[in-house]
PDB file of N, CA and C in Angstrom:
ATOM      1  N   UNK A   1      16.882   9.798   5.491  1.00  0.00           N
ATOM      2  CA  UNK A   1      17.807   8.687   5.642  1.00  0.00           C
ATOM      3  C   UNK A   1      17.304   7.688   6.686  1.00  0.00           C
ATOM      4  N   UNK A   2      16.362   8.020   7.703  1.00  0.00           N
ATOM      5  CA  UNK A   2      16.234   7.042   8.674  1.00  0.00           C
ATOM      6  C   UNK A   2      14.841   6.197   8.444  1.00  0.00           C
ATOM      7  N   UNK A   3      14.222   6.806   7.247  1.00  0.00           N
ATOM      8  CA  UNK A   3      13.040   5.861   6.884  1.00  0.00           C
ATOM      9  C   UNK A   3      13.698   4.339   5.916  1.00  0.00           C
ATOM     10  N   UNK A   4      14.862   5.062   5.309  1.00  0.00           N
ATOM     11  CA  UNK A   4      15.111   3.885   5.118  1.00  0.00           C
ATOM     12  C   UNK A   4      16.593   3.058   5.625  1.00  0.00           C
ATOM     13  N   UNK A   5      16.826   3.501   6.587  1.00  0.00           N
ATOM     14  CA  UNK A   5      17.598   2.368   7.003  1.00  0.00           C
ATOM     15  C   UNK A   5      16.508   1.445   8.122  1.00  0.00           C
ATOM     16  N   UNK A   6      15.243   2.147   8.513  1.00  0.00           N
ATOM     17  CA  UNK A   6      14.161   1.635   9.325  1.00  0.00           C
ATOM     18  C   UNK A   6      14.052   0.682   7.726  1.00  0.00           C
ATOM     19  N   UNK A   7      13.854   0.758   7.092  1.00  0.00           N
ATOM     20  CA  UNK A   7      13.492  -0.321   6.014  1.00  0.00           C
ATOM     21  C   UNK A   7      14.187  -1.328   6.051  1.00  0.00           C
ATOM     22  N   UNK A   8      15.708  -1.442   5.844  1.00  0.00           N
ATOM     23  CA  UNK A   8      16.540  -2.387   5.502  1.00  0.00           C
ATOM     24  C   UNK A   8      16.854  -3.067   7.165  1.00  0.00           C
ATOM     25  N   UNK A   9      16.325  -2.273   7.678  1.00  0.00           N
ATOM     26  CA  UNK A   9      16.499  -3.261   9.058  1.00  0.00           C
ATOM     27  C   UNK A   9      15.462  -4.253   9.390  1.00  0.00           C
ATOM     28  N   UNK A  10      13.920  -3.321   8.842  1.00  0.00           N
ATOM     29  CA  UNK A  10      12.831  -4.579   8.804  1.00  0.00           C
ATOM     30  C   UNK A  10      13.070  -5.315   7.654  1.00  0.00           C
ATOM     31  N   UNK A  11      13.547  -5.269   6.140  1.00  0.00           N
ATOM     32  CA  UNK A  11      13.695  -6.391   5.655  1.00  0.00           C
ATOM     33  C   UNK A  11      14.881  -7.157   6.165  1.00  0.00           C
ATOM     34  N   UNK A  12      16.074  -6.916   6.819  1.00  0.00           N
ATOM     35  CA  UNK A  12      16.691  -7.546   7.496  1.00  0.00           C
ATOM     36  C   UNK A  12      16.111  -8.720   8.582  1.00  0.00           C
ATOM     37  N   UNK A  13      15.246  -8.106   9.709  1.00  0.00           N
ATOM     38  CA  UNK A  13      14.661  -8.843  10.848  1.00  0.00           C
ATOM     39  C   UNK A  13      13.636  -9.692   9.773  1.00  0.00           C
ATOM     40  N   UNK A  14      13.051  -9.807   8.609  1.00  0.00           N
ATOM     41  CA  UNK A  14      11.868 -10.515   8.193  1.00  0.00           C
ATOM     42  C   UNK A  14      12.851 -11.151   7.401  1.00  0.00           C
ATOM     43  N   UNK A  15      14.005 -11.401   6.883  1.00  0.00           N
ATOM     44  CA  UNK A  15      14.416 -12.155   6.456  1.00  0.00           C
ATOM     45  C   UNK A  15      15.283 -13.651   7.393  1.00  0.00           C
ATOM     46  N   UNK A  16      15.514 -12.571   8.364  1.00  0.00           N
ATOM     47  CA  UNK A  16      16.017 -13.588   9.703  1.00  0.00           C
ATOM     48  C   UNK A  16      15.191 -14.625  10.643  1.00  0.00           C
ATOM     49  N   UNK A  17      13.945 -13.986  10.749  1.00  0.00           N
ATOM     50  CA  UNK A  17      12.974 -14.525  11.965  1.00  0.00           C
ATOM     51  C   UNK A  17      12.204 -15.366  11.009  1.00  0.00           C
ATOM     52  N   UNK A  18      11.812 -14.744   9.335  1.00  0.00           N
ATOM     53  CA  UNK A  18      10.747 -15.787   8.558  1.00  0.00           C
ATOM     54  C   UNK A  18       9.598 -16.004   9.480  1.00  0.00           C
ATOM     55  N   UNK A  19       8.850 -14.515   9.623  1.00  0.00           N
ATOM     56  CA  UNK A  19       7.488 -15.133   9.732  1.00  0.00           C
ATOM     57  C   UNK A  19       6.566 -15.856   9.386  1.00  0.00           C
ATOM     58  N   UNK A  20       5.854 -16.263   9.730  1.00  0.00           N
ATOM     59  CA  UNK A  20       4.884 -17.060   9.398  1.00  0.00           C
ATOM     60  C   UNK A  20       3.225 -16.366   9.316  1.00  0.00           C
ATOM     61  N   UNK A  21       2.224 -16.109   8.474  1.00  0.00           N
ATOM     62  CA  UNK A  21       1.003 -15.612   8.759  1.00  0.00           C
ATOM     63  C   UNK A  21       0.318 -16.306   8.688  1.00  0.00           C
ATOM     64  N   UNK A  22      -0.527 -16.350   9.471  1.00  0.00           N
ATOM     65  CA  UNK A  22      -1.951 -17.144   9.720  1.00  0.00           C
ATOM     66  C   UNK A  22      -2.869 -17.517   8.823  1.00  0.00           C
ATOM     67  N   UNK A  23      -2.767 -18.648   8.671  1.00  0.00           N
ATOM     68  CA  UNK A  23      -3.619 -19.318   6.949  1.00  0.00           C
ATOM     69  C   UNK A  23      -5.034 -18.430   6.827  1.00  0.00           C
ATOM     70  N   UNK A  24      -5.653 -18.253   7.631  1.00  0.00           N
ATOM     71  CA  UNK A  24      -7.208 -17.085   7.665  1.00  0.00           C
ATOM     72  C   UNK A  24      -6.816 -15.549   7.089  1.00  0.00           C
ATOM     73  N   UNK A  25      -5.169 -14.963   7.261  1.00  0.00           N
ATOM     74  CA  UNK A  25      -5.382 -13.831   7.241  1.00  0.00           C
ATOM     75  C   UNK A  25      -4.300 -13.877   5.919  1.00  0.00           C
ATOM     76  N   UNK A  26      -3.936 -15.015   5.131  1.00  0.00           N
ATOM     77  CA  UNK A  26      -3.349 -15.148   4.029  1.00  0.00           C
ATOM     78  C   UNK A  26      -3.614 -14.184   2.386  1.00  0.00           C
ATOM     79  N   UNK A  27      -5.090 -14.552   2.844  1.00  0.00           N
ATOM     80  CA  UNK A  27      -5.903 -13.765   1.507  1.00  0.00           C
ATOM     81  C   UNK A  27      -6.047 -12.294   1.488  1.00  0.00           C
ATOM     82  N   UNK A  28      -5.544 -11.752   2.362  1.00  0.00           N
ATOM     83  CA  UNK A  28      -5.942  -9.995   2.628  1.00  0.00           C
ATOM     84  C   UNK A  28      -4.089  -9.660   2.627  1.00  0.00           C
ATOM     85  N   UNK A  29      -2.943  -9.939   2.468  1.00  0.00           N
ATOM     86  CA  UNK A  29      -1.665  -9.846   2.488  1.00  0.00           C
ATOM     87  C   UNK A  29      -1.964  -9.190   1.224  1.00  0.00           C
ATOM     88  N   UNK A  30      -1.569  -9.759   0.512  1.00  0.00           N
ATOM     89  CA  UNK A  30      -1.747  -9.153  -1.021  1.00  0.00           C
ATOM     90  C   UNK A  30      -1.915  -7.815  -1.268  1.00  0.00           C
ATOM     91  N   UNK A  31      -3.326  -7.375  -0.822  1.00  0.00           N
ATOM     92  CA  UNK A  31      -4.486  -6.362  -1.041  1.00  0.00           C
ATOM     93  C   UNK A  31      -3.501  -5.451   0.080  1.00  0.00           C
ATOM     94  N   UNK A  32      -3.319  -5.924   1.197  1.00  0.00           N
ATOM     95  CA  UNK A  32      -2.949  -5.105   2.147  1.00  0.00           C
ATOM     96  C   UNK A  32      -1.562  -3.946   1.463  1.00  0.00           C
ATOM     97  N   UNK A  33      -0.541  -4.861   0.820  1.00  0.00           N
ATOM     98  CA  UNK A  33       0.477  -4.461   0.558  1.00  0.00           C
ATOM     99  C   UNK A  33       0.421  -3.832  -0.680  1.00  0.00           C
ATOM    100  N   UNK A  34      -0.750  -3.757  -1.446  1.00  0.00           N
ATOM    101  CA  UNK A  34      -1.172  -2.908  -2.369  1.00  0.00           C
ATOM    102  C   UNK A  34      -1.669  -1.559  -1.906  1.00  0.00           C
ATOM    103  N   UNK A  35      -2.105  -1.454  -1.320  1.00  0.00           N
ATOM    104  CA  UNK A  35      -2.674  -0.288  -0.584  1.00  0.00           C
ATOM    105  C   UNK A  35      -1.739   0.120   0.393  1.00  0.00           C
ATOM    106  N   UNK A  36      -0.641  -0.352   0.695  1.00  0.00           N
ATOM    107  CA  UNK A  36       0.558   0.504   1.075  1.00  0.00           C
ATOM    108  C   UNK A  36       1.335   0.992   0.661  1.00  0.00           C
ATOM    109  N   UNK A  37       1.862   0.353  -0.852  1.00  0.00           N
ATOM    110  CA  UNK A  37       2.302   0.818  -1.938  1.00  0.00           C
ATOM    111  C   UNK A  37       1.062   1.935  -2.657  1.00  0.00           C
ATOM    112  N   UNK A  38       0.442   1.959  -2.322  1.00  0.00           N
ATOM    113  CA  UNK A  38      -0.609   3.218  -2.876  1.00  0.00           C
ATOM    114  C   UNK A  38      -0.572   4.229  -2.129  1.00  0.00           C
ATOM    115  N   UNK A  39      -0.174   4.272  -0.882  1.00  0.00           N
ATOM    116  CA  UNK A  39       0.313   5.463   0.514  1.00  0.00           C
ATOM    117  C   UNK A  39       1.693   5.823  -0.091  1.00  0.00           C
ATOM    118  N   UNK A  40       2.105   4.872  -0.336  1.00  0.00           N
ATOM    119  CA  UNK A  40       3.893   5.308  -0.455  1.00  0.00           C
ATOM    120  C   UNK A  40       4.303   5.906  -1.609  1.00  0.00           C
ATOM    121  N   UNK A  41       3.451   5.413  -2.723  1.00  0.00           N
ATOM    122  CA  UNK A  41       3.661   6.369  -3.710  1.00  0.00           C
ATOM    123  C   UNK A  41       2.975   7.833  -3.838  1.00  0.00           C
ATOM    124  N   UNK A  42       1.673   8.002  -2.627  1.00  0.00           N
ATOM    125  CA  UNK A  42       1.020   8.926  -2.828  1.00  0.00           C
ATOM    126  C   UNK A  42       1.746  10.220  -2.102  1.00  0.00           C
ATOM    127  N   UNK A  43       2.593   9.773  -0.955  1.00  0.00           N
ATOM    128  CA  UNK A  43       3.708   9.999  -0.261  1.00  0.00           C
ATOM    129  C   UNK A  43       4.540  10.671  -0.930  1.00  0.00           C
ATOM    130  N   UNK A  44       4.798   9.631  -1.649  1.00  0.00           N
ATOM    131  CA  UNK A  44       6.176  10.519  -2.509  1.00  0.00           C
ATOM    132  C   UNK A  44       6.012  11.536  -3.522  1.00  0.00           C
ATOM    133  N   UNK A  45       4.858  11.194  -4.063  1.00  0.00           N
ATOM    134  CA  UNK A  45       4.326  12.244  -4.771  1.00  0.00           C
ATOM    135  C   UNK A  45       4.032  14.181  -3.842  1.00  0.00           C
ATOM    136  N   UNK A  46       3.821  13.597  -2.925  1.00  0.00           N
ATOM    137  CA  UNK A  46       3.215  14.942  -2.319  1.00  0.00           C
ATOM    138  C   UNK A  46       4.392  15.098  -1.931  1.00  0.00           C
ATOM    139  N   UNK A  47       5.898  13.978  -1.452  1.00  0.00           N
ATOM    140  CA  UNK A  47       6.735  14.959  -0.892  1.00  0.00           C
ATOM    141  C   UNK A  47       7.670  15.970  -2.062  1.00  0.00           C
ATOM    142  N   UNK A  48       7.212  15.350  -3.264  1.00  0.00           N
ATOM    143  CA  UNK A  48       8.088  16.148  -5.027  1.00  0.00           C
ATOM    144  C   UNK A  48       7.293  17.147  -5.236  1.00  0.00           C
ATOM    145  N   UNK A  49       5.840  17.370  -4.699  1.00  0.00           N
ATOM    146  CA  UNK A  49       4.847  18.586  -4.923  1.00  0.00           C
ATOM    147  C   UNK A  49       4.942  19.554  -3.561  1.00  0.00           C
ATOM    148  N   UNK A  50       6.392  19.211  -2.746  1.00  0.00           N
ATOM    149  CA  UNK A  50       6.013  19.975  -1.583  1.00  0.00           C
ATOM    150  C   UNK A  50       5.251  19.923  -0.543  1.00  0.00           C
ATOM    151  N   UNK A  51       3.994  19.447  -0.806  1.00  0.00           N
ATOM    152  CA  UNK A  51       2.849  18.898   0.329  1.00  0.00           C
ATOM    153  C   UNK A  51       3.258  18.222   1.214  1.00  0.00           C
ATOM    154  N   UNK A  52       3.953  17.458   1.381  1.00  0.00           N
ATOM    155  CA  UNK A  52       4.034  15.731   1.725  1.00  0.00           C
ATOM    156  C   UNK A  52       3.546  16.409   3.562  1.00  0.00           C
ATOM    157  N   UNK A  53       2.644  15.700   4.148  1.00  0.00           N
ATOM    158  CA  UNK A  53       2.612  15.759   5.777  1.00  0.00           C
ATOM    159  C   UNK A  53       2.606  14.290   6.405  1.00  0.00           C
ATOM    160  N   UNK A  54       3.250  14.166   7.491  1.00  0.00           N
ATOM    161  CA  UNK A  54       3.542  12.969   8.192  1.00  0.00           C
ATOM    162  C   UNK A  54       2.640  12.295   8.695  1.00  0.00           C
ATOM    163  N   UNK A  55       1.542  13.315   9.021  1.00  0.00           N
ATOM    164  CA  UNK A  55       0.237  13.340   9.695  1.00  0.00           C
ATOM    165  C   UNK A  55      -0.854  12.608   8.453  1.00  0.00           C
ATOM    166  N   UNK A  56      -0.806  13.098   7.452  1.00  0.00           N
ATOM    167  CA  UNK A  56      -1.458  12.544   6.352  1.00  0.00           C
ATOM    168  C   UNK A  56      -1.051  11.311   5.885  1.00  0.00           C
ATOM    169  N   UNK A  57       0.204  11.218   6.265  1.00  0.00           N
ATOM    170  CA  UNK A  57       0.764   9.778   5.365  1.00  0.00           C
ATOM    171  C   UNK A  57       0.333   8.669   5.866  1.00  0.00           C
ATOM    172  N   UNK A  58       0.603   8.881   7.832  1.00  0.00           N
ATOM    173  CA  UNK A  58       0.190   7.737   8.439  1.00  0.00           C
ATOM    174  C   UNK A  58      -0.917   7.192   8.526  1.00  0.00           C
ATOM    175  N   UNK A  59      -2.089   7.977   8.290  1.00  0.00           N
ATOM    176  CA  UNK A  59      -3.337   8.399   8.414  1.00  0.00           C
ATOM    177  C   UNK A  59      -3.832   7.720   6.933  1.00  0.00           C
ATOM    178  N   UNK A  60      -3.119   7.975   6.213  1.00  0.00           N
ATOM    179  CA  UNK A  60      -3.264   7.511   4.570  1.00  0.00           C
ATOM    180  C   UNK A  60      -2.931   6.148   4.388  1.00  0.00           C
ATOM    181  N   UNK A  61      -1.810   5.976   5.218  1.00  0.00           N
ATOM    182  CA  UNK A  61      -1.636   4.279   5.228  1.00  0.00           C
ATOM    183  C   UNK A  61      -2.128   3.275   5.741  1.00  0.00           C
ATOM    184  N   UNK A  62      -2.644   3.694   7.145  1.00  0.00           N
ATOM    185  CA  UNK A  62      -3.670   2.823   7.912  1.00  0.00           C
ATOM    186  C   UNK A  62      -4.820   2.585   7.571  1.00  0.00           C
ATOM    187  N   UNK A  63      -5.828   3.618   6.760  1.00  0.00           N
ATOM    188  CA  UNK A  63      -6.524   3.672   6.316  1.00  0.00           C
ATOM    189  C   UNK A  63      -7.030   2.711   5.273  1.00  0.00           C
ATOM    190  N   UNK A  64      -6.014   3.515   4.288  1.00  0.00           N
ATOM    191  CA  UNK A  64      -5.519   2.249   2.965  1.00  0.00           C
ATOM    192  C   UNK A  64      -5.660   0.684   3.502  1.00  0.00           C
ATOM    193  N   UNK A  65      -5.210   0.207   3.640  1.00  0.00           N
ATOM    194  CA  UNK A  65      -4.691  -0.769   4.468  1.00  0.00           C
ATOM    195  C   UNK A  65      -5.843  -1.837   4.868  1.00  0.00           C
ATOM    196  N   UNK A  66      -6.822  -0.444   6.064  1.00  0.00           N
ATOM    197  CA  UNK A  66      -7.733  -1.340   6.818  1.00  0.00           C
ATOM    198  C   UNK A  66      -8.751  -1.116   5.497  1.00  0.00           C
ATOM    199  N   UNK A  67      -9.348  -0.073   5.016  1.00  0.00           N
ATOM    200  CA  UNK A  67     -10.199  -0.244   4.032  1.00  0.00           C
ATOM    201  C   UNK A  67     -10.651  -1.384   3.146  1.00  0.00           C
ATOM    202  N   UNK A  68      -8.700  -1.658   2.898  1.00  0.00           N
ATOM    203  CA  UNK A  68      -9.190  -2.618   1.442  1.00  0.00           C
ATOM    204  C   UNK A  68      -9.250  -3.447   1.745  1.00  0.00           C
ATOM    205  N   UNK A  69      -8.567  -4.205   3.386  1.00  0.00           N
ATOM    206  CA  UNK A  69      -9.077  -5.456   3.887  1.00  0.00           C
ATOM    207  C   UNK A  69     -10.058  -5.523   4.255  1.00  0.00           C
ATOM    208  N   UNK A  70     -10.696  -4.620   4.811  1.00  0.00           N
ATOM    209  CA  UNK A  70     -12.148  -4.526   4.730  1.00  0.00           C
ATOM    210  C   UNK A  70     -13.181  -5.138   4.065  1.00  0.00           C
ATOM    211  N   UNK A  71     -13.134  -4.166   2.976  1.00  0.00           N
ATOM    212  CA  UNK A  71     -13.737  -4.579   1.398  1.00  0.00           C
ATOM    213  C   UNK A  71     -13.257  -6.369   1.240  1.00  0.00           C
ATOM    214  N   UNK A  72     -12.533  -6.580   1.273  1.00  0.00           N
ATOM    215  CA  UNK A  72     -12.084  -8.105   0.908  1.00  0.00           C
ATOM    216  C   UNK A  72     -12.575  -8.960   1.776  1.00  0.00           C
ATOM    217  N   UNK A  73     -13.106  -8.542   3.387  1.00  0.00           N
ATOM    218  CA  UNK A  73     -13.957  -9.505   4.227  1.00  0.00           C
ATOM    219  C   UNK A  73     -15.042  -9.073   3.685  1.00  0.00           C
ATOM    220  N   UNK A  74     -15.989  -8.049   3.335  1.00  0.00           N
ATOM    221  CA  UNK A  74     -16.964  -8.464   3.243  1.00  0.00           C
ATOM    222  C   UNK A  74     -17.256  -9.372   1.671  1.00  0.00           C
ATOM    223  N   UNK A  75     -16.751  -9.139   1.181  1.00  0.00           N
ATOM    224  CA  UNK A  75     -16.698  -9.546  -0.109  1.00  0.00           C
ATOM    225  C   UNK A  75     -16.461 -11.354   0.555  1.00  0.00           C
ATOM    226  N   UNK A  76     -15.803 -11.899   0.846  1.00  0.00           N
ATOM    227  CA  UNK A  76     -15.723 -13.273   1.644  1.00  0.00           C
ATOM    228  C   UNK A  76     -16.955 -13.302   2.211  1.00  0.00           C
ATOM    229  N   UNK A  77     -17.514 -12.760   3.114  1.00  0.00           N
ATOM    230  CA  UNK A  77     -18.593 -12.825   3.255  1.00  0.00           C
ATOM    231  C   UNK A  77     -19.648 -13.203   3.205  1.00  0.00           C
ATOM    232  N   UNK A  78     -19.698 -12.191   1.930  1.00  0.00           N
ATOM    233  CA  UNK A  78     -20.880 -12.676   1.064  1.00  0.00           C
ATOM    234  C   UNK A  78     -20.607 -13.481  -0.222  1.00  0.00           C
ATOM    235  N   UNK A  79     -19.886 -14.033  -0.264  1.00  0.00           N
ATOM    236  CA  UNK A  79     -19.141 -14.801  -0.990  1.00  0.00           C
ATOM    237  C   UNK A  79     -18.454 -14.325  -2.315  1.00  0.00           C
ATOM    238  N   UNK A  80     -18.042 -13.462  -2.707  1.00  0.00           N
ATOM    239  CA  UNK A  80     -17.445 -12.785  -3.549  1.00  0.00           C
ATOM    240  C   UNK A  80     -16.111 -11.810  -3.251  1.00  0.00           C
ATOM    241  N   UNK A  81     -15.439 -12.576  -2.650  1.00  0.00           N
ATOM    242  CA  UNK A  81     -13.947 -12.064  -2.310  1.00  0.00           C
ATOM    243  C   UNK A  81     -13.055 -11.839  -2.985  1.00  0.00           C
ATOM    244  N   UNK A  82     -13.019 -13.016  -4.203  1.00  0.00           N
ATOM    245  CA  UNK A  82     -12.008 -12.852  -5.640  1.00  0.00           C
ATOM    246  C   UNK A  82     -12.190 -11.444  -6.048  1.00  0.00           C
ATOM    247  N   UNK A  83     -13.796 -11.216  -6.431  1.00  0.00           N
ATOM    248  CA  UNK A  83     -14.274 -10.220  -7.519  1.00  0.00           C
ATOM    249  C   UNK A  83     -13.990  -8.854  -6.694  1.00  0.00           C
ATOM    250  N   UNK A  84     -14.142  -9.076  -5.643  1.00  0.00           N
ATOM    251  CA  UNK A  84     -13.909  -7.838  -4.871  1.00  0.00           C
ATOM    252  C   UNK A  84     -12.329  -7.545  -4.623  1.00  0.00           C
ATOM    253  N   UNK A  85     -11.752  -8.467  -4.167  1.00  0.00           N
ATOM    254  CA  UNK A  85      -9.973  -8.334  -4.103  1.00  0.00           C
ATOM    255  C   UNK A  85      -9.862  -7.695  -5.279  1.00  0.00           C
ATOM    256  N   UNK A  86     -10.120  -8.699  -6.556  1.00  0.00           N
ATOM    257  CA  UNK A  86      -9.663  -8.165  -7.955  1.00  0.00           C
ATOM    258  C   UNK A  86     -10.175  -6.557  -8.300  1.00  0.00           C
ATOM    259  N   UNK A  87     -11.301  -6.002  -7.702  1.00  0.00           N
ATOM    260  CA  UNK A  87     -11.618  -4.975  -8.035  1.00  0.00           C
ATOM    261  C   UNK A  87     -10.895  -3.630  -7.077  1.00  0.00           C
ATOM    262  N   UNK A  88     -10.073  -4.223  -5.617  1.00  0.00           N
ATOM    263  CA  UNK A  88      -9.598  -3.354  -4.713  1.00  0.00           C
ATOM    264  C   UNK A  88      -8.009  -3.069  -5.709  1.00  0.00           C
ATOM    265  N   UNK A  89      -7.571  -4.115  -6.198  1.00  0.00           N
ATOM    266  CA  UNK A  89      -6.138  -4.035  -6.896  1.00  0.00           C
ATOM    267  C   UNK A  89      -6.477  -3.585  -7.837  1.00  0.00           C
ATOM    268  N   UNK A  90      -7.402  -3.263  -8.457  1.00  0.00           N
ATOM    269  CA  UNK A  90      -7.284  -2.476 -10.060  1.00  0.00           C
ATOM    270  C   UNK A  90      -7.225  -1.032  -9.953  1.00  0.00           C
ATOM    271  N   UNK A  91      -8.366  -0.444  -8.543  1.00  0.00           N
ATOM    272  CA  UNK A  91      -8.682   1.183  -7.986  1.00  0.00           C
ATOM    273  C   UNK A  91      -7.430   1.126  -7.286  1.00  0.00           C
ATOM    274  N   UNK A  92      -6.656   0.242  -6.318  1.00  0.00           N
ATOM    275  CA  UNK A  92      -5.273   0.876  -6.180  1.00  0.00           C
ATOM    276  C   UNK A  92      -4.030   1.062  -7.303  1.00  0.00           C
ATOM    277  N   UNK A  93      -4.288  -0.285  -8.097  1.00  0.00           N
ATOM    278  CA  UNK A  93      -3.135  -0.096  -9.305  1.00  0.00           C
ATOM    279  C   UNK A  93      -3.704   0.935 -10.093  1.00  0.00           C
ATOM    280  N   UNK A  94      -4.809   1.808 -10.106  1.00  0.00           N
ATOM    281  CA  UNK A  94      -4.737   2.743 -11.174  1.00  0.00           C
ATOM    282  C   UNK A  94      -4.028   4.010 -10.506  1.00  0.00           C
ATOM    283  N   UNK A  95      -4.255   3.666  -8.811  1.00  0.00           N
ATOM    284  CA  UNK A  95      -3.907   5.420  -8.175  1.00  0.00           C
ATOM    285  C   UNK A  95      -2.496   5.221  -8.076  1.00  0.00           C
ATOM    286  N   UNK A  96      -1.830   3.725  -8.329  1.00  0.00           N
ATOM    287  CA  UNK A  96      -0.605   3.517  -8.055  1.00  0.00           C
ATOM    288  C   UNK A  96      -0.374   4.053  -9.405  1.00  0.00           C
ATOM    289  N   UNK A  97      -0.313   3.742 -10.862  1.00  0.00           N
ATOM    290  CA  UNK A  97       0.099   4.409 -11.893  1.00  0.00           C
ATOM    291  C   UNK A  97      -0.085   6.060 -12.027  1.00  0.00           C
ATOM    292  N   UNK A  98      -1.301   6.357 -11.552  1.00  0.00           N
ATOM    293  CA  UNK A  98      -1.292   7.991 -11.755  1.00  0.00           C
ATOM    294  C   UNK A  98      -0.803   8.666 -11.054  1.00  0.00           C
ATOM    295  N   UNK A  99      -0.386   8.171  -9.244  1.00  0.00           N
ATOM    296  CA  UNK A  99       0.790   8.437  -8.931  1.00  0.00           C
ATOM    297  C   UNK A  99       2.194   8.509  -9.792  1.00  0.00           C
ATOM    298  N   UNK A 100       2.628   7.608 -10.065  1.00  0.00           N
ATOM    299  CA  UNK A 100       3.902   7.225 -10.703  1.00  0.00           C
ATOM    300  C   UNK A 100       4.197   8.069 -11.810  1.00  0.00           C
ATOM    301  N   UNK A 101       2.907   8.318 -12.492  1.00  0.00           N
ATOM    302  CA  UNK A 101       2.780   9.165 -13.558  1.00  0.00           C
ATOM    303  C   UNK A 101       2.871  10.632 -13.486  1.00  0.00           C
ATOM    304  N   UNK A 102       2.832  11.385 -12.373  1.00  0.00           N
ATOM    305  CA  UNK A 102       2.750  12.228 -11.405  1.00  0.00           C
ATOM    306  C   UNK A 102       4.359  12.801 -11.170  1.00  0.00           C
ATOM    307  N   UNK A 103       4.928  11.473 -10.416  1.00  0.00           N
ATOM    308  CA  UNK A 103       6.258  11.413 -10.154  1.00  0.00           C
ATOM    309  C   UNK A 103       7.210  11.843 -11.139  1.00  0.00           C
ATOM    310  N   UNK A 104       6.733  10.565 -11.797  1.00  0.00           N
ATOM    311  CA  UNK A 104       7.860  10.730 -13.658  1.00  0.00           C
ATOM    312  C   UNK A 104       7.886  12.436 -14.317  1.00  0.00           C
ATOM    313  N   UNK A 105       6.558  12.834 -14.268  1.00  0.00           N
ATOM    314  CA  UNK A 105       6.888  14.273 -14.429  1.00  0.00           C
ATOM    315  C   UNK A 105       7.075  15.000 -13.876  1.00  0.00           C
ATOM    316  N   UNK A 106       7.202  15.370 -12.843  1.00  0.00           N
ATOM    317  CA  UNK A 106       8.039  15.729 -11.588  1.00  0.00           C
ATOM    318  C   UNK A 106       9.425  15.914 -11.448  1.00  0.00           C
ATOM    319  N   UNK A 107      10.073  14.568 -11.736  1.00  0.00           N
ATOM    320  CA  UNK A 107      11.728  13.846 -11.752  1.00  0.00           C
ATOM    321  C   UNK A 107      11.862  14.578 -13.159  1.00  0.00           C
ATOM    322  N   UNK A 108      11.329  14.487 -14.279  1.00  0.00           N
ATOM    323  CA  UNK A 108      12.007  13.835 -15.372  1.00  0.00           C
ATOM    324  C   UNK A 108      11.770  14.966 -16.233  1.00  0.00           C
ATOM    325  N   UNK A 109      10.042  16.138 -15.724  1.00  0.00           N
ATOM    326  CA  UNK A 109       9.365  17.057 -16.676  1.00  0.00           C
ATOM    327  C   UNK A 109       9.120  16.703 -17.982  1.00  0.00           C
ATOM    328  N   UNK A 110       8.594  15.234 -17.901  1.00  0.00           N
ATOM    329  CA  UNK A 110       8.587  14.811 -19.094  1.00  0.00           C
ATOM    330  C   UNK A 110       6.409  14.396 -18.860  1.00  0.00           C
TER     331      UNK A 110
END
């Protein structure tokens, strides 16, 4: 219960304050929040398989996170940031579906 009322309080405060991000660090938002949604579902998956550790999650999310922004500077870089963004969202949207896919049979035993 307290992960997500910690939620609805940060979408609360980000709906109030309206941040603003820094036009340089615009292009890695995206990617970033893909690869957190790839922790969170991997999360939830391990917490329906029993596994789930707190230690792993955080560890899984930061990771996530800095990795794929990573990948997306060097890819800027060397001038190929699109092809590389586009290729960080396809390896997270696939672990995001086979997660999900994971889940659904889990919930549903289907």
């Amino acid at each position: 219960m307290l992960p997500l009322i910690g939620l609805l309080v940060g979408i609360v405060v980000g709906l109030l304050l309206e941040p603003t991000l820094p036009l340089a660090l615009q292009p890695y938002l995206p990617i970033a929040i893909v690869a957190a949604l790839d922790a969170l579902f991997g999360a939830f998956r391990a917490y329906l398989e029993g596994v789930f550790s707190d230690r792993v999650f955080v560890i899984s999310f930061i990771s996530n996170v800095l990795i794929a922004a990573l990948i997306v500077w060097v890819g800027d870089q060397i001038g190929v940031g699109s092809q590389l963004s586009t290729a960080v969202v396809v390896v997270l949207g696939i672990r995001i579906f086979t997660n999900a896919a994971a889940i659904r049979r889990q919930l549903f035993h289907a």
